[in-house]
Protein backbone atom coordinates (compact mmCIF):
# COMPACT_ATOMS: atom_id res chain seq x y z
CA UNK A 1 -50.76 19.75 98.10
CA UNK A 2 -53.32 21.30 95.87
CA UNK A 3 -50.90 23.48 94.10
CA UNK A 4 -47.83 20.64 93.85
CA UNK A 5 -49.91 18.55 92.14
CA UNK A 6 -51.32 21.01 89.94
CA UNK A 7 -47.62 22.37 89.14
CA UNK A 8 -47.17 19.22 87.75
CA UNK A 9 -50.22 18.82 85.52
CA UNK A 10 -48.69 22.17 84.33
CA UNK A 11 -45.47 20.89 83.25
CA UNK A 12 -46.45 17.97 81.71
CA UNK A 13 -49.24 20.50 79.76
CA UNK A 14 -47.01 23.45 79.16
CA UNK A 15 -43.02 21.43 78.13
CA UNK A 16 -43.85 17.51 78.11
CA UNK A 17 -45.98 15.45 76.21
CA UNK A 18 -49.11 17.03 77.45
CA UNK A 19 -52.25 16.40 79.82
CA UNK A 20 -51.55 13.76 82.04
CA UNK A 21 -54.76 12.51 83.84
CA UNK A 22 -52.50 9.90 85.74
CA UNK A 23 -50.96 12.43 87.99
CA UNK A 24 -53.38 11.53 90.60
CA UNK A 25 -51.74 7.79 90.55
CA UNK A 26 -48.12 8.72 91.01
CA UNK A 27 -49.13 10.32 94.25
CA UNK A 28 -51.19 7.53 95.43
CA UNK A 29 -48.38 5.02 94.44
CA UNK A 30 -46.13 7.32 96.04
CA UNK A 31 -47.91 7.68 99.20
CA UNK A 32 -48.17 3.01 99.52
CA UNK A 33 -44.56 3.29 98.95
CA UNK A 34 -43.42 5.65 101.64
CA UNK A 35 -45.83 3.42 103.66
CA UNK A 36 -45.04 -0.27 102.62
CA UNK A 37 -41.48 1.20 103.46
CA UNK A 38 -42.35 2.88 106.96
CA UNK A 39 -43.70 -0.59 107.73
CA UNK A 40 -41.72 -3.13 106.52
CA UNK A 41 -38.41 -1.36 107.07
CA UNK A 42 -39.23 0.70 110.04
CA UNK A 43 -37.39 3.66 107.87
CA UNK A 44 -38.15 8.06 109.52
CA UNK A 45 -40.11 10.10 107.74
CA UNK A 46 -37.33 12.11 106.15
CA UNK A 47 -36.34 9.26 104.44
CA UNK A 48 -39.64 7.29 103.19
CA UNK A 49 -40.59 11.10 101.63
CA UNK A 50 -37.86 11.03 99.01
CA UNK A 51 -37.63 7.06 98.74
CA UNK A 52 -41.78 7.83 97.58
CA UNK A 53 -41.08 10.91 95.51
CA UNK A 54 -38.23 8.65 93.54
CA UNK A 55 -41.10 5.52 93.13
CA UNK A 56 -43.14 8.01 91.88
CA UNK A 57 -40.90 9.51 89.28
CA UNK A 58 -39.37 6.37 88.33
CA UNK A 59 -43.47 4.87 87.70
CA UNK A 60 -44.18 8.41 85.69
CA UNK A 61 -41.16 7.57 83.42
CA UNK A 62 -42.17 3.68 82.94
CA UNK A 63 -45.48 5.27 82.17
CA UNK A 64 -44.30 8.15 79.45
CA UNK A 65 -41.94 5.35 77.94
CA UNK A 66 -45.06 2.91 77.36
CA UNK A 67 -47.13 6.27 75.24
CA UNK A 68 -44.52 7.13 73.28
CA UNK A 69 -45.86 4.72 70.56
CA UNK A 70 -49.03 6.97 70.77
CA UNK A 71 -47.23 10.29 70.05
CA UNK A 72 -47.20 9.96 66.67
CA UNK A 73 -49.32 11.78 63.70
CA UNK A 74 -51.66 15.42 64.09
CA UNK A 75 -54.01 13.48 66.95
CA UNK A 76 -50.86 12.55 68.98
CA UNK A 77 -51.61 14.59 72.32
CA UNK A 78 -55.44 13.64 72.18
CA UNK A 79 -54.79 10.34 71.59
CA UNK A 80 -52.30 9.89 74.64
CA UNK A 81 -54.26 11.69 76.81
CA UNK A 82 -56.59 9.05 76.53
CA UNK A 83 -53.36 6.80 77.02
CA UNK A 84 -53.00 8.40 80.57
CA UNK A 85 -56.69 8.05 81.78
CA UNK A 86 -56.06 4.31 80.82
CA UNK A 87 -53.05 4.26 83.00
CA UNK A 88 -54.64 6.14 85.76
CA UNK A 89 -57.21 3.29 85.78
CA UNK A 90 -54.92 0.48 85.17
CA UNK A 91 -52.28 1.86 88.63
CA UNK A 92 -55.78 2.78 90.48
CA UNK A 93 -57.35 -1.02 90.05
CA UNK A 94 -53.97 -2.49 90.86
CA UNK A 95 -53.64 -0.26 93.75
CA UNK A 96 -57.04 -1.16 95.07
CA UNK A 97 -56.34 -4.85 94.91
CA UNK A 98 -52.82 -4.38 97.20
CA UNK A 99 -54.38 -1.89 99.66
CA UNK A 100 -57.94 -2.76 100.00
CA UNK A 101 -61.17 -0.63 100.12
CA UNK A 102 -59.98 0.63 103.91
CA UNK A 103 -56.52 1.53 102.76
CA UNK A 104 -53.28 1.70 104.78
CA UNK A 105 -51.72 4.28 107.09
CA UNK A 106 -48.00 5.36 108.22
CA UNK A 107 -47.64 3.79 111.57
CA UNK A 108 -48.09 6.46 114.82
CA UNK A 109 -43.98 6.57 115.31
CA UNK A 110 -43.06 6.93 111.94
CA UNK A 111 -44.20 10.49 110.67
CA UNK A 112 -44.02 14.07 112.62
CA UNK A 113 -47.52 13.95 114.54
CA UNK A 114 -46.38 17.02 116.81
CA UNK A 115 -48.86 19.90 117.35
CA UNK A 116 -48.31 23.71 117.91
CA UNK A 117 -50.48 26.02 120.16
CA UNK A 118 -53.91 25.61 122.14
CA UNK A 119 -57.32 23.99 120.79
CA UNK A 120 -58.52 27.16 119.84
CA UNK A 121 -55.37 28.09 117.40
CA UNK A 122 -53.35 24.74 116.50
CA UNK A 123 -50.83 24.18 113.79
CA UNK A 124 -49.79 20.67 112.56
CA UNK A 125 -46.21 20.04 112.04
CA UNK A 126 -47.29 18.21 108.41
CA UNK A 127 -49.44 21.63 108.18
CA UNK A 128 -46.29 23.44 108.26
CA UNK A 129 -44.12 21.03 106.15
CA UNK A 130 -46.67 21.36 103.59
CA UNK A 131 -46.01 24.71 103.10
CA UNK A 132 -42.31 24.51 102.99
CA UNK A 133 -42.73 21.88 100.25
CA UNK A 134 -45.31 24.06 98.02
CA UNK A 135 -42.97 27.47 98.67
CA UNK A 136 -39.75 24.82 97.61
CA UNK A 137 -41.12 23.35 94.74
CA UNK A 138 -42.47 26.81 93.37
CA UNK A 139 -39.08 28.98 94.05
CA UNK A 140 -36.89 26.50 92.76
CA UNK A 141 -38.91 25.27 89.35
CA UNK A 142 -39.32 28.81 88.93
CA UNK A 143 -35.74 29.89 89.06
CA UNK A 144 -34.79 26.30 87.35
CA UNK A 145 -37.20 27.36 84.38
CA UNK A 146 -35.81 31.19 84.12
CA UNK A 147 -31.61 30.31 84.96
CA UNK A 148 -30.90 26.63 84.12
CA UNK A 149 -29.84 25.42 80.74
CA UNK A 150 -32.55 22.44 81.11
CA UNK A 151 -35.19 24.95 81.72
CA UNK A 152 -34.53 26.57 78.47
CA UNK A 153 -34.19 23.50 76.57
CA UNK A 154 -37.97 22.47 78.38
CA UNK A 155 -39.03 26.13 77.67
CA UNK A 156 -38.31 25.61 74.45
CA UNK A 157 -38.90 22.07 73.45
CA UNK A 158 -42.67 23.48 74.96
CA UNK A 159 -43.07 26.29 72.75
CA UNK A 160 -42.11 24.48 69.51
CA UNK A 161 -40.70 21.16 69.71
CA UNK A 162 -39.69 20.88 66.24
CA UNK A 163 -37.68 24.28 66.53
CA UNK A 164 -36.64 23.22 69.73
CA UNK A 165 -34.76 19.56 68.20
CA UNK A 166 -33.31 22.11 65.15
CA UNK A 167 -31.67 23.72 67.58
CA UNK A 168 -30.39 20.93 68.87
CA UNK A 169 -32.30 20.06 71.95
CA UNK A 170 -33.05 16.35 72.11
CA UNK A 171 -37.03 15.76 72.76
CA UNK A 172 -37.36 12.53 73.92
CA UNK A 173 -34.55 13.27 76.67
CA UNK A 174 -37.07 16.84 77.67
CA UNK A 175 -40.24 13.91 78.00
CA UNK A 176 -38.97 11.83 79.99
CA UNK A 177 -37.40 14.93 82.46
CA UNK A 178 -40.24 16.33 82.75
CA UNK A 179 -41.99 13.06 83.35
CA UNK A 180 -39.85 11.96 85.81
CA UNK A 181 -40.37 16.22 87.62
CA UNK A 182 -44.03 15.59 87.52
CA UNK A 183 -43.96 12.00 89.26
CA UNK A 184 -41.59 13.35 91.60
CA UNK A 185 -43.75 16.74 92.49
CA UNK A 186 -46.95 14.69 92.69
CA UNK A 187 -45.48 11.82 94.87
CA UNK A 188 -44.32 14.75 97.37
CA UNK A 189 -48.10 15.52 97.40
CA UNK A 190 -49.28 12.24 97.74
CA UNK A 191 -46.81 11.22 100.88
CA UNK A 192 -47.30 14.74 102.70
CA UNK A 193 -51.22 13.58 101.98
CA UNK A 194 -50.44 10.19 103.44
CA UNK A 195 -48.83 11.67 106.44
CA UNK A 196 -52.01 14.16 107.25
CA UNK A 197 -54.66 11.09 106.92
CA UNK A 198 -55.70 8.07 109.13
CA UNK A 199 -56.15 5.88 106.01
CA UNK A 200 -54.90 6.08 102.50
CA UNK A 201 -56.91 4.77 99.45
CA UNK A 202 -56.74 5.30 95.69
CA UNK A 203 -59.20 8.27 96.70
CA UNK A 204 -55.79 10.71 97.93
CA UNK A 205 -54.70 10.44 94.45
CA UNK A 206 -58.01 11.11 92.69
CA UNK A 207 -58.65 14.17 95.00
CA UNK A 208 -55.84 15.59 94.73
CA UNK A 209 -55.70 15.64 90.96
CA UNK A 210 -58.89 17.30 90.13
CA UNK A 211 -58.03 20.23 92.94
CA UNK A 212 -54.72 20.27 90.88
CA UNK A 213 -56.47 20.60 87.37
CA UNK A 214 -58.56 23.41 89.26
CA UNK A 215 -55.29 25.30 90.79
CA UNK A 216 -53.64 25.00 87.49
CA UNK A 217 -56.39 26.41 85.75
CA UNK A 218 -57.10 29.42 88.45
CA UNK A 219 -53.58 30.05 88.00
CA UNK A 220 -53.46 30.77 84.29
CA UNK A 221 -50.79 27.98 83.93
CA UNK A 222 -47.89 30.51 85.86
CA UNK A 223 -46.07 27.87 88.88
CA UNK A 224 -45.97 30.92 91.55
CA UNK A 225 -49.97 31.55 90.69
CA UNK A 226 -50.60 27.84 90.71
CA UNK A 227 -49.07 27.29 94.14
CA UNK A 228 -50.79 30.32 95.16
CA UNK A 229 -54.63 28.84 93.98
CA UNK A 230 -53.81 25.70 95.15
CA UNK A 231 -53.37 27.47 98.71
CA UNK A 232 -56.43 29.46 98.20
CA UNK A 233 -58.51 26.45 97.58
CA UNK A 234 -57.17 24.64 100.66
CA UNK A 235 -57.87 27.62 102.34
CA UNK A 236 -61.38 27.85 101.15
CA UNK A 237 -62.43 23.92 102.23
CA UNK A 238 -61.06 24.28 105.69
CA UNK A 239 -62.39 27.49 106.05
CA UNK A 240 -65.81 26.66 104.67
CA UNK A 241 -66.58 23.79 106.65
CA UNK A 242 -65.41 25.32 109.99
CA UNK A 243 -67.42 28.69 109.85
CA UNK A 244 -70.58 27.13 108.42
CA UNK A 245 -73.46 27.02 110.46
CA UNK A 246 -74.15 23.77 111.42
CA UNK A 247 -77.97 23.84 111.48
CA UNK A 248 -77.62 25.05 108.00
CA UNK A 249 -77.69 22.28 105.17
CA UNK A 250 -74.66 20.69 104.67
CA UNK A 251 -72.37 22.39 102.25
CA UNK A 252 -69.53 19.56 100.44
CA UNK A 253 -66.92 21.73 101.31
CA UNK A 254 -64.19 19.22 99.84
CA UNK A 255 -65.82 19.54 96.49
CA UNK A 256 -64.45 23.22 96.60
CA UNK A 257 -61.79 22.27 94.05
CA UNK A 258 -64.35 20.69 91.72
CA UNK A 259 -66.32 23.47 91.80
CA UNK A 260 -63.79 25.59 91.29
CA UNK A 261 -62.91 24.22 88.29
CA UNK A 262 -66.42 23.68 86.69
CA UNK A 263 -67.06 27.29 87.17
CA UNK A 264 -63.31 28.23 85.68
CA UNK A 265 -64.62 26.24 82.76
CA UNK A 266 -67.56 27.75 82.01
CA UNK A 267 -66.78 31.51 82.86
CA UNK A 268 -63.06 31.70 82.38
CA UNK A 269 -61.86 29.09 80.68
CA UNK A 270 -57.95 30.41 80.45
CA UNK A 271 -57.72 31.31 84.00
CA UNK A 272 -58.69 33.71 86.13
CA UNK A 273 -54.76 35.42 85.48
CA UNK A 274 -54.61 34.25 81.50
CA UNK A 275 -51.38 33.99 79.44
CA UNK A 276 -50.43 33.41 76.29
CA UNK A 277 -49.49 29.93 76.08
CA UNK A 278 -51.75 28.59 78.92
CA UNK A 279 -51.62 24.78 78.80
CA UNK A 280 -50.07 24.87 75.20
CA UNK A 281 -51.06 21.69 72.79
């Protein structure tokens, strides 16, 4: 979940408008959604998943649509990155009110709850379709960036956006794509988050981003080595707090990401696996 939502901080970084701190909201309001729909409408799984990923997508678009004013002049990308944190805690206080401080939950029979092997070796069925979701979404955006026309019209609108609309791609149409890809790749996150927790607050979304921000940047800004930091960090939390003594002090193993990330900051600040155009603008 770690590295889908940090994909998508990526693409809105590397071929949108830029940093877009309310990722971590489209994958909280896409994990209510999925819910309020499992509830109300009694709807699987398999179909409240892509019913949230759309919700998502169609809120990231509603929300790139309102900035656009702000992406104007030399200070455009600072000054709607600021626009973003706004939004982030406009959806989070209006999420709070409609969920509550205890949050919600998908109801027992509506998500895949099933369990593989013994106590001493289990494997979640959300486990596993968490993994199929990260290896999807990083095979196909990969082979969508390097083989499909809309790839190289987002490659390129990223690398120069003025060259890009000379040569006749259309920039507002690449925004509000790649908005729409981010809110979609984040609300996957935040439902398979949903599905793996007993109650859902504002809190998935704001976890998830900063682990995100902290795959992204371990990952140099490259979608396979993103997905493959976000795993690593994962890895590293459950690891952490299962092999650590108990009698020892206790270690915040969930703040793994965030520490991550402050130490990618201050030692490597363009990844640990840098490239050229890293998080461009």
């Amino acid at each position: 979940m770690y590295g889908l939502v940090g994909i998508g901080f990526m693409l809105s970084a590397r071929f949108g408008s830029g940093w877009n701190a309310a990722i971590g909201s489209y994958a909280s309001w896409a994990a209510f959604s999925a819910i309020f729909l499992a509830t109300r409408l009694d709807l699987p799984f398999l179909l409240t998943l892509p019913l949230g990923m759309g919700c998502a997508a169609l809120l990231a678009i509603i929300v790139e649509a309102l900035l656009l004013p702000l992406r104007r002049g030399p200070d455009a990308r600072t000054i709607a990155l600021f626009g973003t944190v706004s939004a982030w805690f406009a959806l989070d206080a209006l999420a709070g009110l409609l969920v509550g401080t205890k949050g919600i939950a998908f109801p027992p029979e509506t998500y895949p709850a099933m369990v593989f092997g013994e106590e001493s070796a289990m494997m979640r069925l959300t486990a596993i379709l968490n993994l199929l979701a990260l290896a999807a979404v990083t095979l196909g955006l990969h082979r969508f960036l390097q083989r499909h026309p809309l790839g190289w019209a987002m490659r390129a609108h990223g690398f120069d956006p003025l060259a890009a609309a000379l040569g006749g791609v259309h920039p507002l149409r690449i925004i509000l794509l790649v908005a729409a890809m981010v809110g979609a790749i984040a609300g996957l996150a935040g439902v398979l988050a949903a599905a793996s927790a007993s109650a859902v607050t504002v809190a998935v979304g704001n976890g998830l981003l900063w682990k995100g921000i902290a795959a992204c940047a371990l990952g140099g800004g490259r979608v396979r080595r993103i997905a493959l930091a976000g795993l690593a960090i994962g890895l590293l939390e459950v690891i952490g707090a299962d092999i650590w003594p108990q009698s020892f002090p206790l270690i915040p193993w969930h703040g793994a990401g965030g520490l991550a990330l402050l130490a990618i900051v201050l030692l490597r600040p363009r990844g640990l696996v840098p490239t050229s155009d890293m998080l461009r603008g």
